[in-house]
N, C-alpha and C. Protein backbone atom coordinates (compact mmCIF):
# COMPACT_ATOMS: atom_id res chain seq x y z
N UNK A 1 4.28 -16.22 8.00
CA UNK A 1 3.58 -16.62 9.21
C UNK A 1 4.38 -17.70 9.92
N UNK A 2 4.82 -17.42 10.86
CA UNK A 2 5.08 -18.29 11.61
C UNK A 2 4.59 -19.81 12.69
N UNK A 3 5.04 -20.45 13.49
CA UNK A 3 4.77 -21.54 13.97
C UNK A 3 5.50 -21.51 15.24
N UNK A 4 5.04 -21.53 16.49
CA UNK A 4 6.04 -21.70 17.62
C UNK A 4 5.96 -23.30 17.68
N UNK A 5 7.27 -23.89 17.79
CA UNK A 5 7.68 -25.17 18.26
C UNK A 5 7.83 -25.51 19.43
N UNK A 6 7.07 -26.39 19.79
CA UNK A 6 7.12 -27.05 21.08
C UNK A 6 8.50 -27.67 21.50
N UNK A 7 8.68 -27.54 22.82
CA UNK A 7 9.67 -28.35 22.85
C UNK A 7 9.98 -29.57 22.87
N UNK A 8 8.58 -30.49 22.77
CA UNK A 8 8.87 -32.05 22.54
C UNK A 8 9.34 -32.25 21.44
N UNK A 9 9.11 -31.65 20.09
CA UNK A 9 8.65 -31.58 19.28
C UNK A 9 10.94 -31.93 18.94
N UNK A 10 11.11 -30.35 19.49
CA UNK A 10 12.37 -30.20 19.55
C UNK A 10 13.78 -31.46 20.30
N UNK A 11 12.90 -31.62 21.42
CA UNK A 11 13.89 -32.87 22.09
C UNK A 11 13.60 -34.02 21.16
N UNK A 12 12.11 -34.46 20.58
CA UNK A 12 11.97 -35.83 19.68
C UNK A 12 13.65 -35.90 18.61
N UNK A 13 13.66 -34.87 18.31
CA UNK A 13 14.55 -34.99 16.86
C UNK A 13 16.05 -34.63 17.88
N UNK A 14 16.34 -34.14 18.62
CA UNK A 14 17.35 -34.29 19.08
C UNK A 14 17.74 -35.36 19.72
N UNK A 15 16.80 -36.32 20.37
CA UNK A 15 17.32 -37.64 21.07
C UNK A 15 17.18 -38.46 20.18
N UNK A 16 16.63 -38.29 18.76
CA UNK A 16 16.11 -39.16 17.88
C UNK A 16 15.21 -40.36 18.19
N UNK A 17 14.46 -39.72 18.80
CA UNK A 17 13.21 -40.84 19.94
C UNK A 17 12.73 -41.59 18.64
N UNK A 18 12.55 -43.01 19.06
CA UNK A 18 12.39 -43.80 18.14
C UNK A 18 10.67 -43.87 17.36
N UNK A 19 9.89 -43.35 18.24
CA UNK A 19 8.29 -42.95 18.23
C UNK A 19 8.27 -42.17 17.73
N UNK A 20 8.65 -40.67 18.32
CA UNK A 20 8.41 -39.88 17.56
C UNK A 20 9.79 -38.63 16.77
N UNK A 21 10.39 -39.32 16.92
CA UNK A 21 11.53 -38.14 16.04
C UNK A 21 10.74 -38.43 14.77
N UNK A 22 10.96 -39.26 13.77
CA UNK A 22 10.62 -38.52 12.14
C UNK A 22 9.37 -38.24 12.33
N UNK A 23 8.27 -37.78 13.01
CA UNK A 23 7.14 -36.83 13.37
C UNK A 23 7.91 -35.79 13.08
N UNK A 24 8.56 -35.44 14.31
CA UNK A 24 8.71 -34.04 14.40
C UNK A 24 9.68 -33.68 13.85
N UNK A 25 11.33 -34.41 13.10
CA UNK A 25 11.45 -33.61 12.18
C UNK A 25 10.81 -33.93 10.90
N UNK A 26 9.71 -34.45 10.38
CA UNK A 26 9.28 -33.88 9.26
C UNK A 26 8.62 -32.44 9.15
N UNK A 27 8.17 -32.40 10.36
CA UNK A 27 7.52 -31.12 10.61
C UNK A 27 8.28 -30.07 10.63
N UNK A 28 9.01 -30.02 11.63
CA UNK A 28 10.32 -29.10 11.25
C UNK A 28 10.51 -28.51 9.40
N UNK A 29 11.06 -29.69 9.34
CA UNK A 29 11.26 -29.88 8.06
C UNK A 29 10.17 -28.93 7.01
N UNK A 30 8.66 -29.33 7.08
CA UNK A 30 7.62 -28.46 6.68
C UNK A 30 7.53 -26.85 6.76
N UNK A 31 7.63 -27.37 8.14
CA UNK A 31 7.47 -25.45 8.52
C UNK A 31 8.82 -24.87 8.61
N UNK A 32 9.80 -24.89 8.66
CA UNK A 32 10.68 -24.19 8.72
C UNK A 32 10.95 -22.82 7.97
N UNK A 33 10.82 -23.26 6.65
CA UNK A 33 10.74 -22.01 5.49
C UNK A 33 9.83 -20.84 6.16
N UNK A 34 8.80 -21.38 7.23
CA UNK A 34 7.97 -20.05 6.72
C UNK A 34 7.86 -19.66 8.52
N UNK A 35 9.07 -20.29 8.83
CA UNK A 35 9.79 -18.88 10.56
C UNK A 35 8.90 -20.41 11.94
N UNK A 36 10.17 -20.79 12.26
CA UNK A 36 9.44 -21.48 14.00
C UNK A 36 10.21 -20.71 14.83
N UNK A 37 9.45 -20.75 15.66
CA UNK A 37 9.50 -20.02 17.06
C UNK A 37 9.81 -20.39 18.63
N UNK A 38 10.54 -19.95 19.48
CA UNK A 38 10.39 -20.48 20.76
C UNK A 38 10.46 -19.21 21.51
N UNK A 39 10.05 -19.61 22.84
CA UNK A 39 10.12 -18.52 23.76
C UNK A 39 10.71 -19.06 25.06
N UNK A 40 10.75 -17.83 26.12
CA UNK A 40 11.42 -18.31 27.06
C UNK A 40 11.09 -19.58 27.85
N UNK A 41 9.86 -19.83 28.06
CA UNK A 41 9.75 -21.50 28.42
C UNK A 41 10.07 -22.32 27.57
N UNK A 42 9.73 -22.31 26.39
CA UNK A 42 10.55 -23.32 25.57
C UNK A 42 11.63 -23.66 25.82
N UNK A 43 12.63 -22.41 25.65
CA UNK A 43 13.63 -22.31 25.98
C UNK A 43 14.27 -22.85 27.53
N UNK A 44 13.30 -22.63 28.72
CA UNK A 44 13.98 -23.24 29.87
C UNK A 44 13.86 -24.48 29.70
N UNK A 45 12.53 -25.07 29.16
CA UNK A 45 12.49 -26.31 29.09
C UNK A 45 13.80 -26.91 28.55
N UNK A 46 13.96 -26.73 27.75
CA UNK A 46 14.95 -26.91 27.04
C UNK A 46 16.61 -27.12 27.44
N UNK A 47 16.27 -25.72 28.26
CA UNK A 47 17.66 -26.08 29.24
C UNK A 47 17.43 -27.08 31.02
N UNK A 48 16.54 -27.43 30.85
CA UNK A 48 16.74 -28.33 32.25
C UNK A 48 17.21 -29.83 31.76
N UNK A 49 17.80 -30.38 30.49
CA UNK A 49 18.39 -31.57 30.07
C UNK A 49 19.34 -31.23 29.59
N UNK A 50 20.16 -29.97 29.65
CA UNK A 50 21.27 -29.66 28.96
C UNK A 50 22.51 -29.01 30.63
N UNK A 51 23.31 -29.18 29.66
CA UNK A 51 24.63 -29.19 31.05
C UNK A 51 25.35 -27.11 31.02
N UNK A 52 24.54 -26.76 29.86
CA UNK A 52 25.41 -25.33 29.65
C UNK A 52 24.10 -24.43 28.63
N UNK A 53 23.54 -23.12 28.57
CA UNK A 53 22.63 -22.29 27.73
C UNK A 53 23.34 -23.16 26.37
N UNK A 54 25.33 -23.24 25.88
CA UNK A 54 25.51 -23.30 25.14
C UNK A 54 25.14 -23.90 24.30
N UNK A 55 24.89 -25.53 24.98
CA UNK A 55 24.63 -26.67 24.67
C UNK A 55 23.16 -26.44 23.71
N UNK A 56 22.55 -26.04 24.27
CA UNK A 56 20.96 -25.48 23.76
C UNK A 56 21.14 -24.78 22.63
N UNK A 57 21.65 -23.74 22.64
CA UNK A 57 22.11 -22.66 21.46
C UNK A 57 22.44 -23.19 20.37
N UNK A 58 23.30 -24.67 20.82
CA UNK A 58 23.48 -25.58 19.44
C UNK A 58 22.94 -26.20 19.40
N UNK A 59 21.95 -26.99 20.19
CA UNK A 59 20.81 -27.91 19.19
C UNK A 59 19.67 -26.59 18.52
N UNK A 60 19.41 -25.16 19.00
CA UNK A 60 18.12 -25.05 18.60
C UNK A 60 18.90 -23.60 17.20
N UNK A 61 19.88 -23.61 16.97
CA UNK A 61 20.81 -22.73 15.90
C UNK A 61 20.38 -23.69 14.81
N UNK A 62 20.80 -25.08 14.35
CA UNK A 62 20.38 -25.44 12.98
C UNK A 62 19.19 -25.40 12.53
N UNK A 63 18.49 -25.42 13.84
CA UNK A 63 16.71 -25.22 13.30
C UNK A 63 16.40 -24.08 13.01
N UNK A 64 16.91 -23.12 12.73
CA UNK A 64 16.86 -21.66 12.87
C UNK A 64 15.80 -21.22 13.25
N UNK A 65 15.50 -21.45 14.49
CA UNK A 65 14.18 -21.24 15.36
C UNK A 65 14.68 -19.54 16.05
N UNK A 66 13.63 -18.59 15.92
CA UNK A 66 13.81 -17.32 16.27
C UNK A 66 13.03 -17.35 17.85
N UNK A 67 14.03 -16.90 18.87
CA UNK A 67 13.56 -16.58 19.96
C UNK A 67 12.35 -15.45 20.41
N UNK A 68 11.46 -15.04 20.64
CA UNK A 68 10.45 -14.25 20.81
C UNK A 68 10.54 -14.53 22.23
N UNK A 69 10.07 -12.90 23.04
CA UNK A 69 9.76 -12.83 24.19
C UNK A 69 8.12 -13.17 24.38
N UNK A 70 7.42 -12.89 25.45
CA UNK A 70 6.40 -13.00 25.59
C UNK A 70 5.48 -11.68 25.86
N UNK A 71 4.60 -11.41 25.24
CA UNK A 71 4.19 -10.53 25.50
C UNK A 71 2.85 -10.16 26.38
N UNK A 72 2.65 -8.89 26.60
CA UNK A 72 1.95 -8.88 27.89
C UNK A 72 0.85 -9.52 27.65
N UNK A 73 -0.12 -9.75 26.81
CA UNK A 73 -1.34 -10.03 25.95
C UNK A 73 -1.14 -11.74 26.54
N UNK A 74 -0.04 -11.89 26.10
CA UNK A 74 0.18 -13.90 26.28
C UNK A 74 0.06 -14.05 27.67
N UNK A 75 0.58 -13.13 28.88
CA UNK A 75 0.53 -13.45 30.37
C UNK A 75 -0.70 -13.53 30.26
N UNK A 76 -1.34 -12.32 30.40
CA UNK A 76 -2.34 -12.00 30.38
C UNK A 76 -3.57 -13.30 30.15
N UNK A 77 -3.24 -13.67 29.21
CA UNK A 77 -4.03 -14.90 28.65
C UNK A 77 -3.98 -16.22 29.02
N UNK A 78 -2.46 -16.31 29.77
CA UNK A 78 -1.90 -17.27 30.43
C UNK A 78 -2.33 -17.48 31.73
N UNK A 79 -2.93 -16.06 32.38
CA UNK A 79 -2.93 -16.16 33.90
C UNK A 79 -5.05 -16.41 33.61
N UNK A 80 -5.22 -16.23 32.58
CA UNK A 80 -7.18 -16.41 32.60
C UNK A 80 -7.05 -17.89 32.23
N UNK A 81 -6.13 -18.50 31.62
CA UNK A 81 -5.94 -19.86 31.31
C UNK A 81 -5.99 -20.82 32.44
N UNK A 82 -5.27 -20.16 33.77
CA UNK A 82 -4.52 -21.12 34.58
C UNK A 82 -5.74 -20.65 35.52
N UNK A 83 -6.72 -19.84 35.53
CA UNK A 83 -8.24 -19.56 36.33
C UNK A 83 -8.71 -20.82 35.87
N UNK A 84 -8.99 -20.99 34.78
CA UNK A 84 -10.34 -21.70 34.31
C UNK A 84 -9.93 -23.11 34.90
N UNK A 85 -8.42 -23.46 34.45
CA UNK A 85 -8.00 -24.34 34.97
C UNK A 85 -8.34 -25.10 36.40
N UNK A 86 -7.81 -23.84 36.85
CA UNK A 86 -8.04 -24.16 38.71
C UNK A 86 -9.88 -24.39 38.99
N UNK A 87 -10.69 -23.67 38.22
CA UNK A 87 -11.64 -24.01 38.15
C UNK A 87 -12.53 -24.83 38.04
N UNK A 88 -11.95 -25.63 36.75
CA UNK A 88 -12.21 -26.96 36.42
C UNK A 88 -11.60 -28.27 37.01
N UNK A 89 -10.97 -27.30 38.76
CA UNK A 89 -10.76 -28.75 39.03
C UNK A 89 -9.11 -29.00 39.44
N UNK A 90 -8.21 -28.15 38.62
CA UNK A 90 -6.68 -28.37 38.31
C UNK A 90 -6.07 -28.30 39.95
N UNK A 91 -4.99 -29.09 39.75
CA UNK A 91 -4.32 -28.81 41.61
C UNK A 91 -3.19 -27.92 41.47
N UNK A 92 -2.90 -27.77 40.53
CA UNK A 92 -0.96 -27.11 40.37
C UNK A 92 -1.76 -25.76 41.07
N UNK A 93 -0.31 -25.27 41.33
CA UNK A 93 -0.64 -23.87 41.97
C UNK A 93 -0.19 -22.58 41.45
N UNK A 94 0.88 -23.05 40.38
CA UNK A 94 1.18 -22.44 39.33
C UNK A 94 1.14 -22.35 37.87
N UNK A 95 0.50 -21.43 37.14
CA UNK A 95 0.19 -21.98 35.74
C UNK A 95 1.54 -22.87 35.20
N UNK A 96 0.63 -23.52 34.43
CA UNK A 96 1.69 -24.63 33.71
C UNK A 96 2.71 -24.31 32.04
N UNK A 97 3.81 -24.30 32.00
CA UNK A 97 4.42 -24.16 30.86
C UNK A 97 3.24 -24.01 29.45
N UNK A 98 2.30 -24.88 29.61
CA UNK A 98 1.54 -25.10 28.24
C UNK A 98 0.84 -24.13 28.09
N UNK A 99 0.65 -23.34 29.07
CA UNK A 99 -0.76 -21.98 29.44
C UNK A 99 0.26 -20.79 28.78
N UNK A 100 1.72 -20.66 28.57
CA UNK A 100 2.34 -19.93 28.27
C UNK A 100 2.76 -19.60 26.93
N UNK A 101 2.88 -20.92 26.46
CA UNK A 101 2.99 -21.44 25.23
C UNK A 101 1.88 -21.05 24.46
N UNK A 102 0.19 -21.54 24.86
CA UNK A 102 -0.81 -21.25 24.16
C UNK A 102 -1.08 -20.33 24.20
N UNK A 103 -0.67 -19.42 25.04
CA UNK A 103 -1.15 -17.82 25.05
C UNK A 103 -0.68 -17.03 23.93
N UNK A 104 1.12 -17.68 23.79
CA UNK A 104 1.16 -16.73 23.12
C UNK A 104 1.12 -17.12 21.72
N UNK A 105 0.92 -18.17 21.65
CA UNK A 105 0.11 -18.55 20.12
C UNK A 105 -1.06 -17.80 19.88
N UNK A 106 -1.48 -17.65 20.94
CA UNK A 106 -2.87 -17.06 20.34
C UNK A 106 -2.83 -15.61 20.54
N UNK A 107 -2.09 -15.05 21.17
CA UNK A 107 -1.82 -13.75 21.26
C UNK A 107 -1.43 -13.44 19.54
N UNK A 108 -0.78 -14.30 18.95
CA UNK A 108 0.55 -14.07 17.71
C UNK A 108 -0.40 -14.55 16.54
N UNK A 109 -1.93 -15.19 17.02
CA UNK A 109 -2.43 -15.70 15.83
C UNK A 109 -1.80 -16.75 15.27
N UNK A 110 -0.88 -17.77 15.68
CA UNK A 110 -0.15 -18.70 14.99
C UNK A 110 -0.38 -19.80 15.85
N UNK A 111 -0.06 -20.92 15.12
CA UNK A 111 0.03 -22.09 15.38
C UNK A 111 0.68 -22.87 15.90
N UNK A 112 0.73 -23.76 16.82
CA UNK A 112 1.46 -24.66 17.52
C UNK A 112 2.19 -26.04 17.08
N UNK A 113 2.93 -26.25 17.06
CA UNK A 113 3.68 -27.47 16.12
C UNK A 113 3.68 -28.21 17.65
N UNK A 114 3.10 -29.57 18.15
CA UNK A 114 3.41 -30.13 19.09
C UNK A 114 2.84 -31.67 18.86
N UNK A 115 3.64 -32.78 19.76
CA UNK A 115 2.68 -33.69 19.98
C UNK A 115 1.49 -33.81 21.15
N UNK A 116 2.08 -33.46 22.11
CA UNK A 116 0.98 -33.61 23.21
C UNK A 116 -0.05 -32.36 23.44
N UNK A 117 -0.99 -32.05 22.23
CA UNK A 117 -2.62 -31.04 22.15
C UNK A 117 -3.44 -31.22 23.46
N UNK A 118 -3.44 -31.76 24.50
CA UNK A 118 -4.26 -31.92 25.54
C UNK A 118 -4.87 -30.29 26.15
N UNK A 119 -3.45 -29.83 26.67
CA UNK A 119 -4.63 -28.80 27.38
C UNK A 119 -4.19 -27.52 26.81
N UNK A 120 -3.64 -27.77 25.14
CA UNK A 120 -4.15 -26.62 24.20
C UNK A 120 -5.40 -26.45 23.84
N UNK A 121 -5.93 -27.75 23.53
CA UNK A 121 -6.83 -27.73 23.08
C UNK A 121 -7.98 -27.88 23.78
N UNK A 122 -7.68 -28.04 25.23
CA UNK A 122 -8.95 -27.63 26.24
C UNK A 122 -8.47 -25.78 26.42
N UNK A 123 -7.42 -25.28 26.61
CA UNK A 123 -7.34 -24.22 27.40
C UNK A 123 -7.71 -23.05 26.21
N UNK A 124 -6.85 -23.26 25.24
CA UNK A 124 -6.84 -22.63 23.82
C UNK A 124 -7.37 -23.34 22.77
N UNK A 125 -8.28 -23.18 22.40
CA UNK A 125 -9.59 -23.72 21.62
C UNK A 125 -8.91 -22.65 20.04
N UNK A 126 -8.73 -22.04 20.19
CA UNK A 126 -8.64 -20.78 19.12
C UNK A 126 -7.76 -21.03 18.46
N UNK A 127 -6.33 -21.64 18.99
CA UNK A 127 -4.83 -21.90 18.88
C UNK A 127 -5.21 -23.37 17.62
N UNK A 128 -4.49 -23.10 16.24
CA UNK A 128 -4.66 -24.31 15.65
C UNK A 128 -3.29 -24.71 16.00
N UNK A 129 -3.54 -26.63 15.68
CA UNK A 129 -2.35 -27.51 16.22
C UNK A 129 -2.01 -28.42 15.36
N UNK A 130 -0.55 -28.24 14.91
CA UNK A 130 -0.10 -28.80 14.37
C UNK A 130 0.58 -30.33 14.86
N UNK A 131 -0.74 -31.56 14.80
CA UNK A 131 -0.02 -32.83 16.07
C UNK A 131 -0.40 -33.40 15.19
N UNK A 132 -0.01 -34.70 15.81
CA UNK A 132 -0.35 -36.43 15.44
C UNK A 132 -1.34 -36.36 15.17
């Protein structure tokens, strides 16, 4: 069973943030054996602080984090996410990275390795979280 990794989770231990890097790589560390995950937002995220895809490829290769696409089930879930949202109020006009992320956790039945649970855990209630 796997774990998709957030990407804070991922930049903490790469900038070695003084707060929270040994959070998140202990976690790493935990879950690794048993498969983390990223997907294509992760992944862009990921590349908007990096100068080349390459650069990325080598911080997220030692973690042996397996890339997964998204599947239709996760849009899907992503775009009823970013309703309720707007519903309750939200101004963005486009669903937010986290609506993508939790979808497809919960599409995949797996769990989220992150620090910031805010609007997993309002949007995706179902999604367990692996935080602070």
């Amino acid at each position: 069973m796997g774990r998709i990794l957030d990407s804070n989770v991922i930049l903490d231990v790469a900038t070695d943030d003084p707060v929270w890097g040994a959070w998140s790589d202990a976690q790493i560390s935990r879950y690794q054996k048993d498969g983390l995950l990223i997907n294509p937002v992760i992944y862009a995220d990921l590349c908007a602080g990096a100068e080349s895809m390459h650069e990325v490829d080598h911080l997220i290769e030692p973690l042996g984090l397996k890339f997964e696409e998204l599947p239709r089930e996760a849009l899907f879930l992503a775009a009823k996410a970013f309703l309720l949202y707007r519903r309750n109020g939200g101004t963005k006009v486009l669903p937010l990275p986290d609506f993508f992320i939790g979808a497809h956790a919960e599409s995949l039945g797996i769990a989220i390795i992150t620090r910031d649970p805010s609007r997993y855990q309002t949007y995706f209630p179902k999604v367990k979280l692996i935080k602070p």
